[in-house]
C-alpha atoms as a PDB file:
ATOM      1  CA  UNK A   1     -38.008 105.155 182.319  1.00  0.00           C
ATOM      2  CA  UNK A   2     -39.022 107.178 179.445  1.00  0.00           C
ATOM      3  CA  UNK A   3     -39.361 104.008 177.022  1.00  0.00           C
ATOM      4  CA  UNK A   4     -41.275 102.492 180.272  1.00  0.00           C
ATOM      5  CA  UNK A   5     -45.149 102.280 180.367  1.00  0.00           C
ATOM      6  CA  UNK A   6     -47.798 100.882 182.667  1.00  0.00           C
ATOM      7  CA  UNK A   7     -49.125  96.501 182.172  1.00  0.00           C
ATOM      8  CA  UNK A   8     -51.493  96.970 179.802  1.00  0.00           C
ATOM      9  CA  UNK A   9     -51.503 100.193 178.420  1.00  0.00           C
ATOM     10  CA  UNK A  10     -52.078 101.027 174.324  1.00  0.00           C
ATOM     11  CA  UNK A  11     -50.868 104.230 172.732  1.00  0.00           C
ATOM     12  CA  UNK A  12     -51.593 105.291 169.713  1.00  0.00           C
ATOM     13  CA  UNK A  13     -48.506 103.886 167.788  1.00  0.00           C
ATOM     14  CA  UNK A  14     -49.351 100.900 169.087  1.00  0.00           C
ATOM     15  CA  UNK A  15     -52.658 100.289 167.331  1.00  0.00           C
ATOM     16  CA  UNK A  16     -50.789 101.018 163.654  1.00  0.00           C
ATOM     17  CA  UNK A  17     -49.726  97.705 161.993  1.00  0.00           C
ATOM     18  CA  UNK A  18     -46.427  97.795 159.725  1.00  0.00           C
ATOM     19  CA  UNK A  19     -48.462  97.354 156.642  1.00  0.00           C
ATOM     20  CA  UNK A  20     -50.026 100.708 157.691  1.00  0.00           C
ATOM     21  CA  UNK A  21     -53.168 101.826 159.161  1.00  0.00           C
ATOM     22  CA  UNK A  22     -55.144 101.368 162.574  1.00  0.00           C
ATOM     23  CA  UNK A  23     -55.823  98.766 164.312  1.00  0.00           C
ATOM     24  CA  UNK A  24     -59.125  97.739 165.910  1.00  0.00           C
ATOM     25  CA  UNK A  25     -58.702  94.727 167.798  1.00  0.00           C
ATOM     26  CA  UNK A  26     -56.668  96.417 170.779  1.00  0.00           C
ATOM     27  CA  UNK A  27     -58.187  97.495 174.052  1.00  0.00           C
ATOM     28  CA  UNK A  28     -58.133 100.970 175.084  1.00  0.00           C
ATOM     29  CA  UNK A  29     -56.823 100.442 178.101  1.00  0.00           C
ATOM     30  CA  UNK A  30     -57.963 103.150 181.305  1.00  0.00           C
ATOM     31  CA  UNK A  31     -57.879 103.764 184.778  1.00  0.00           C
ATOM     32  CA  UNK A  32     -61.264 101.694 185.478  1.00  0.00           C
ATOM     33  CA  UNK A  33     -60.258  98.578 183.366  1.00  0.00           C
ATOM     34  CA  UNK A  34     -56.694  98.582 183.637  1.00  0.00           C
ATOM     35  CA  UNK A  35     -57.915  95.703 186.871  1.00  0.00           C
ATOM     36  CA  UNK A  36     -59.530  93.851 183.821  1.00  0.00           C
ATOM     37  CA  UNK A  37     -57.038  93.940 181.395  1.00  0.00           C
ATOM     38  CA  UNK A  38     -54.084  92.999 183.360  1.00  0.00           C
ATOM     39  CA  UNK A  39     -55.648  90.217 184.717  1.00  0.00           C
ATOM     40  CA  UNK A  40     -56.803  88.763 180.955  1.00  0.00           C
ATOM     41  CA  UNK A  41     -53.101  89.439 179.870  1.00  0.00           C
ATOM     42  CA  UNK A  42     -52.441  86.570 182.918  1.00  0.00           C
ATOM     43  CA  UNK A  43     -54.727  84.373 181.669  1.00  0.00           C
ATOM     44  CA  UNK A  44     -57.655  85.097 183.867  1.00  0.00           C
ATOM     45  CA  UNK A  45     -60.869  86.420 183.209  1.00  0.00           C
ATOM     46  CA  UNK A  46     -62.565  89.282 185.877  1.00  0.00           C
ATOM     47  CA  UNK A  47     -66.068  90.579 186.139  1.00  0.00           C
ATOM     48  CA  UNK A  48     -68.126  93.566 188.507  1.00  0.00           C
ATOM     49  CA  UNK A  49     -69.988  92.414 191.317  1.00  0.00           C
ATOM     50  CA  UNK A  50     -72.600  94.431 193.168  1.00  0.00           C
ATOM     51  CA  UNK A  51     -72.038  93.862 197.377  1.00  0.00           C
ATOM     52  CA  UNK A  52     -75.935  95.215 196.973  1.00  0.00           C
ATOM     53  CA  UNK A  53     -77.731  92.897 194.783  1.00  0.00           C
ATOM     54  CA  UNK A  54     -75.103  90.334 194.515  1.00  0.00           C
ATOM     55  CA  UNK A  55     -74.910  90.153 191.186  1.00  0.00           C
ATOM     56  CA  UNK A  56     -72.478  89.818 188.624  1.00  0.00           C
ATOM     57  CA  UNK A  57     -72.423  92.428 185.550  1.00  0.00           C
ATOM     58  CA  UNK A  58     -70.339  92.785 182.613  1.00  0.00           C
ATOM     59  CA  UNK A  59     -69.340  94.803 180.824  1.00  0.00           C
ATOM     60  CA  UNK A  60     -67.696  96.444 183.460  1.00  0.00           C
ATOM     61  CA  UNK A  61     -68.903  99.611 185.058  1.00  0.00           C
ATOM     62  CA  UNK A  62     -68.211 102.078 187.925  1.00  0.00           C
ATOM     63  CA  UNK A  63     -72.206 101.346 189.019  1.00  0.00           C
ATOM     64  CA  UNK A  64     -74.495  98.324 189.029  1.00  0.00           C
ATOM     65  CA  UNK A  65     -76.800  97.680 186.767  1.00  0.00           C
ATOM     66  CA  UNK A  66     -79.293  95.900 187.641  1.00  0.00           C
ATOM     67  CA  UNK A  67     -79.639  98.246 191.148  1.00  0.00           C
ATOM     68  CA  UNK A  68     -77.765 101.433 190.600  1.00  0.00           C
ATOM     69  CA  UNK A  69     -75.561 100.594 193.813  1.00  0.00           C
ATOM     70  CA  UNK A  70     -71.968 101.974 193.313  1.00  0.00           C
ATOM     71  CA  UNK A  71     -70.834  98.702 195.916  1.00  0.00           C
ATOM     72  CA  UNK A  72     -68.911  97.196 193.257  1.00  0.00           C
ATOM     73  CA  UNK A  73     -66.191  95.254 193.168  1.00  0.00           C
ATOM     74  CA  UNK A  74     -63.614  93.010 190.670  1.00  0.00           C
ATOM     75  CA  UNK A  75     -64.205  89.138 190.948  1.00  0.00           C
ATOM     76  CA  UNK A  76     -62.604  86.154 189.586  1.00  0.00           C
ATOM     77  CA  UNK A  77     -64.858  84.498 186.861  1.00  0.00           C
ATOM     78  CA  UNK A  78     -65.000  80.975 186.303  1.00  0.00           C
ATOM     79  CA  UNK A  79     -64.314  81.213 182.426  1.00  0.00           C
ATOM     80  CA  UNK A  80     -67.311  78.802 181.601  1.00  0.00           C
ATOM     81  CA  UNK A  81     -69.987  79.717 179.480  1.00  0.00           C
ATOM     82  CA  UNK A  82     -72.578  78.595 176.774  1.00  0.00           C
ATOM     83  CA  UNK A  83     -72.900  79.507 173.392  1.00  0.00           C
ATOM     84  CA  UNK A  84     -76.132  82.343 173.515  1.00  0.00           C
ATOM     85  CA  UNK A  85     -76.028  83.230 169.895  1.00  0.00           C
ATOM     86  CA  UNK A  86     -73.359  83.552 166.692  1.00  0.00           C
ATOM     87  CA  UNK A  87     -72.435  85.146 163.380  1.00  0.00           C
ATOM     88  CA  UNK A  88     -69.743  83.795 161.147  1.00  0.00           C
ATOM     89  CA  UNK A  89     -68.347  86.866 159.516  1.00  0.00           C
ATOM     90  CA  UNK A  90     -66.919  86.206 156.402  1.00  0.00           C
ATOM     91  CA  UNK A  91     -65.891  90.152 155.641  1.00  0.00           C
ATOM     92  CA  UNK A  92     -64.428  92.393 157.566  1.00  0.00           C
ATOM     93  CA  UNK A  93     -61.842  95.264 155.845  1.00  0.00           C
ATOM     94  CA  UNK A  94     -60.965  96.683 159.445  1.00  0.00           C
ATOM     95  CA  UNK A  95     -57.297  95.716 160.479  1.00  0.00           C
ATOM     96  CA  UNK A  96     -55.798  92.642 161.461  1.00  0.00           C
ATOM     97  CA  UNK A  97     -59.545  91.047 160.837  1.00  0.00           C
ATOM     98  CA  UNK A  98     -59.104  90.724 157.036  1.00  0.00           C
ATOM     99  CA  UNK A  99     -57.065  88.091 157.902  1.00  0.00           C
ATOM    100  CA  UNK A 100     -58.695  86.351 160.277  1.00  0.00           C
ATOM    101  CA  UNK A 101     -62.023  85.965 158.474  1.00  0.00           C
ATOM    102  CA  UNK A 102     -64.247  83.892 158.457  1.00  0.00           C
ATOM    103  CA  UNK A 103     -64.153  84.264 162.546  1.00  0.00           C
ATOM    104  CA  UNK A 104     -67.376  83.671 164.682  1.00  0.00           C
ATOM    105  CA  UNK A 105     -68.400  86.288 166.031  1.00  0.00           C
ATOM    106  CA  UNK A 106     -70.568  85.662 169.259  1.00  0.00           C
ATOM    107  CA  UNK A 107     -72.754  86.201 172.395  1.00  0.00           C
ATOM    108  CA  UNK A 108     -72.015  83.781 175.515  1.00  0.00           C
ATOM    109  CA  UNK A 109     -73.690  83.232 178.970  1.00  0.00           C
ATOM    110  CA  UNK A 110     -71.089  83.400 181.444  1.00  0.00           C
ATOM    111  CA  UNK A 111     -71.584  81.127 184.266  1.00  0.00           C
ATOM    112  CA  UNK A 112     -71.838  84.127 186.894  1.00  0.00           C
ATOM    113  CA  UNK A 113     -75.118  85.583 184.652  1.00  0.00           C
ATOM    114  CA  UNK A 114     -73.678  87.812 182.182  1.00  0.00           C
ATOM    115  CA  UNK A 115     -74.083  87.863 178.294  1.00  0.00           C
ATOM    116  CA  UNK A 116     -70.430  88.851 177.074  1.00  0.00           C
ATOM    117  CA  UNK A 117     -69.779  89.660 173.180  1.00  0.00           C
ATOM    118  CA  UNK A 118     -66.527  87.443 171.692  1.00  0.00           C
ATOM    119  CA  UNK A 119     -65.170  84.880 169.705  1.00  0.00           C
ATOM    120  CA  UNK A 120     -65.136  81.472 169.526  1.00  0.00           C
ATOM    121  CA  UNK A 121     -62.118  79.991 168.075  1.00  0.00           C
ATOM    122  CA  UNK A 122     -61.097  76.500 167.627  1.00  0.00           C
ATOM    123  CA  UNK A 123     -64.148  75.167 166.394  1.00  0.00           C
ATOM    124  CA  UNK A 124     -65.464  74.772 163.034  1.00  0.00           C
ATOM    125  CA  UNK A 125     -68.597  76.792 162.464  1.00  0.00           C
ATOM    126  CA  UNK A 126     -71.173  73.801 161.673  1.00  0.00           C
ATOM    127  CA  UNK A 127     -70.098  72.219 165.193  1.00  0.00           C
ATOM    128  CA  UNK A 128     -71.378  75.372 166.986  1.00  0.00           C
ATOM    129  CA  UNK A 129     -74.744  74.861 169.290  1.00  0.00           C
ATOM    130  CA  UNK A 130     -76.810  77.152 171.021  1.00  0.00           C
ATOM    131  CA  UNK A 131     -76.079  76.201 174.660  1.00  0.00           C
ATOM    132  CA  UNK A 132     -72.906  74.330 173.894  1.00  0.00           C
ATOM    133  CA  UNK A 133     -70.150  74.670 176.348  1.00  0.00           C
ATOM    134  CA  UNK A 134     -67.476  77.003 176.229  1.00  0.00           C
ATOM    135  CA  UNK A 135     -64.283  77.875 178.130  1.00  0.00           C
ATOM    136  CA  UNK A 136     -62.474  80.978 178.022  1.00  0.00           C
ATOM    137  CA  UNK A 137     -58.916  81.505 176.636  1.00  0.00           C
ATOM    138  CA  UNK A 138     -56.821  84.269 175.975  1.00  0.00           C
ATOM    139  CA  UNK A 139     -55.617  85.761 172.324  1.00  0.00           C
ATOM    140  CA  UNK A 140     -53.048  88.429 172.767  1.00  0.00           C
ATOM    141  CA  UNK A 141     -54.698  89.429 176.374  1.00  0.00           C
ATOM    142  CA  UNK A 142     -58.297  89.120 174.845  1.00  0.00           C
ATOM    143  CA  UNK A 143     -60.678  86.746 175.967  1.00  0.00           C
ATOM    144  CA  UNK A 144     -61.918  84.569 173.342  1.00  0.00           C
ATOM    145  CA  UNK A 145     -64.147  81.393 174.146  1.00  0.00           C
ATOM    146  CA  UNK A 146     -63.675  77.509 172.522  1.00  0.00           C
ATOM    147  CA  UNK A 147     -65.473  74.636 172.948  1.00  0.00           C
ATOM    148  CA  UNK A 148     -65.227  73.287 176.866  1.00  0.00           C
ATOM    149  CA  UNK A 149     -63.808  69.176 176.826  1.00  0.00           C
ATOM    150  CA  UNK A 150     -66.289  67.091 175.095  1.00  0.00           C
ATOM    151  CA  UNK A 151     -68.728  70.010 173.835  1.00  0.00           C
ATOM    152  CA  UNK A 152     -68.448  69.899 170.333  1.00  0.00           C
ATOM    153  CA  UNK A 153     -70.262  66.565 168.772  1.00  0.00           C
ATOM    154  CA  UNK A 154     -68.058  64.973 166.388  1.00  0.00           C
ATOM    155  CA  UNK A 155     -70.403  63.897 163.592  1.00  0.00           C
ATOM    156  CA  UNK A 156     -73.668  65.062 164.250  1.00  0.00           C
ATOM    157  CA  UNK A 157     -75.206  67.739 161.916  1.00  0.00           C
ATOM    158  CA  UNK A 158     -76.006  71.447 162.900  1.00  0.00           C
ATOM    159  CA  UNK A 159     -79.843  70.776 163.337  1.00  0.00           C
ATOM    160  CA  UNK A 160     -80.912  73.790 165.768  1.00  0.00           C
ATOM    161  CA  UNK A 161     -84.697  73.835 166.941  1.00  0.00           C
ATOM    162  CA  UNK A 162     -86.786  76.533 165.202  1.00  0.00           C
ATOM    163  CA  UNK A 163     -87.368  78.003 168.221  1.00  0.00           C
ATOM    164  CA  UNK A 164     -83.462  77.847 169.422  1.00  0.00           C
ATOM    165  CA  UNK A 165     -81.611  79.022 166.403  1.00  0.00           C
ATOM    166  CA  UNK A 166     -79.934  81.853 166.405  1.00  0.00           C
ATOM    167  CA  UNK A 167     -77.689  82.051 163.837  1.00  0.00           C
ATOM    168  CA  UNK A 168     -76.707  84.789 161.325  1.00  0.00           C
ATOM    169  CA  UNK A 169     -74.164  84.701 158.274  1.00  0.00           C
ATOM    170  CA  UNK A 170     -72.595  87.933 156.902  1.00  0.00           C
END
């Protein structure tokens, strides 16, 4: 067993890439989220519930809140969500997202009530709306959000009300 470790888990060696250095797109994996992460490394998606206000939180913690209650529980999510807000990074030195750039970074609206921070992947940037449709999907055990079925308009131009857009390029 001494090679052995628990689902999930990410030491220190882990998080060093061949080409040297850190890396900072792994979870740190503990006690409390170990639920979460094991879960997203199956392909689902989990979030807190409070048995006292019955409401859904995330990110997860050992407390609600929205009422302080510590009635809280793990529950499946339904991995829909809508597009809140974006960024389209374009520069990022931190290992391995040098070489994923330009990546959108983003803000979603998870069915259950939640604002999560992601990614959405698997759609060009101009095709992203505010309030589009997204789906979750999992990247190395992390969820990550595209474009649900029939979200992304094929030809139309990115033409966000004043009042709606919400979109920042670094």
């Amino acid at each position: 067993m001494s090679g052995e470790r628990p689902s999930g888990e990410v030491r220190a060696a882990d998080r060093a890439p061949a080409s040297g250095g850190a890396r900072f797109d792994l979870p740190e994996v503990d006690a409390f989220t170990r639920p979460y992460w094991d879960a997203a490394a199956e392909g689902r998606l989990l979030i807190r519930h409070c048995a006292g206000c019955d409401r859904a939180h995330h990110y997860p913690r050992e407390f609600c809140p929205h009422c302080w209650s510590e009635d809280v529980c793990w529950r499946p999510a339904s991995g829909h969500a809508t597009l809140y807000t974006w960024s389209v990074v374009h520069r990022n030195d931190l290992p391995p997202f040098g070489e994923r750039v330009p990546y959108v970074a983003a803000v979603v609206d998870l069915a259950e009530g939640p604002r999560m921070m992601t990614e959405v992947v698997e759609c060009e940037d101009g095709a992203l709306r505010i309030g589009m449709g997204l789906e979750v999907t999992f990247r190395a055990g992390v969820p990550v959000f595209r474009p649900r079925s029939g979200a992304v308009p094929s030809s139309s131009p990115a033409v966000p009300s004043p009042s709606s857009a919400s979109k920042t390029t670094f």
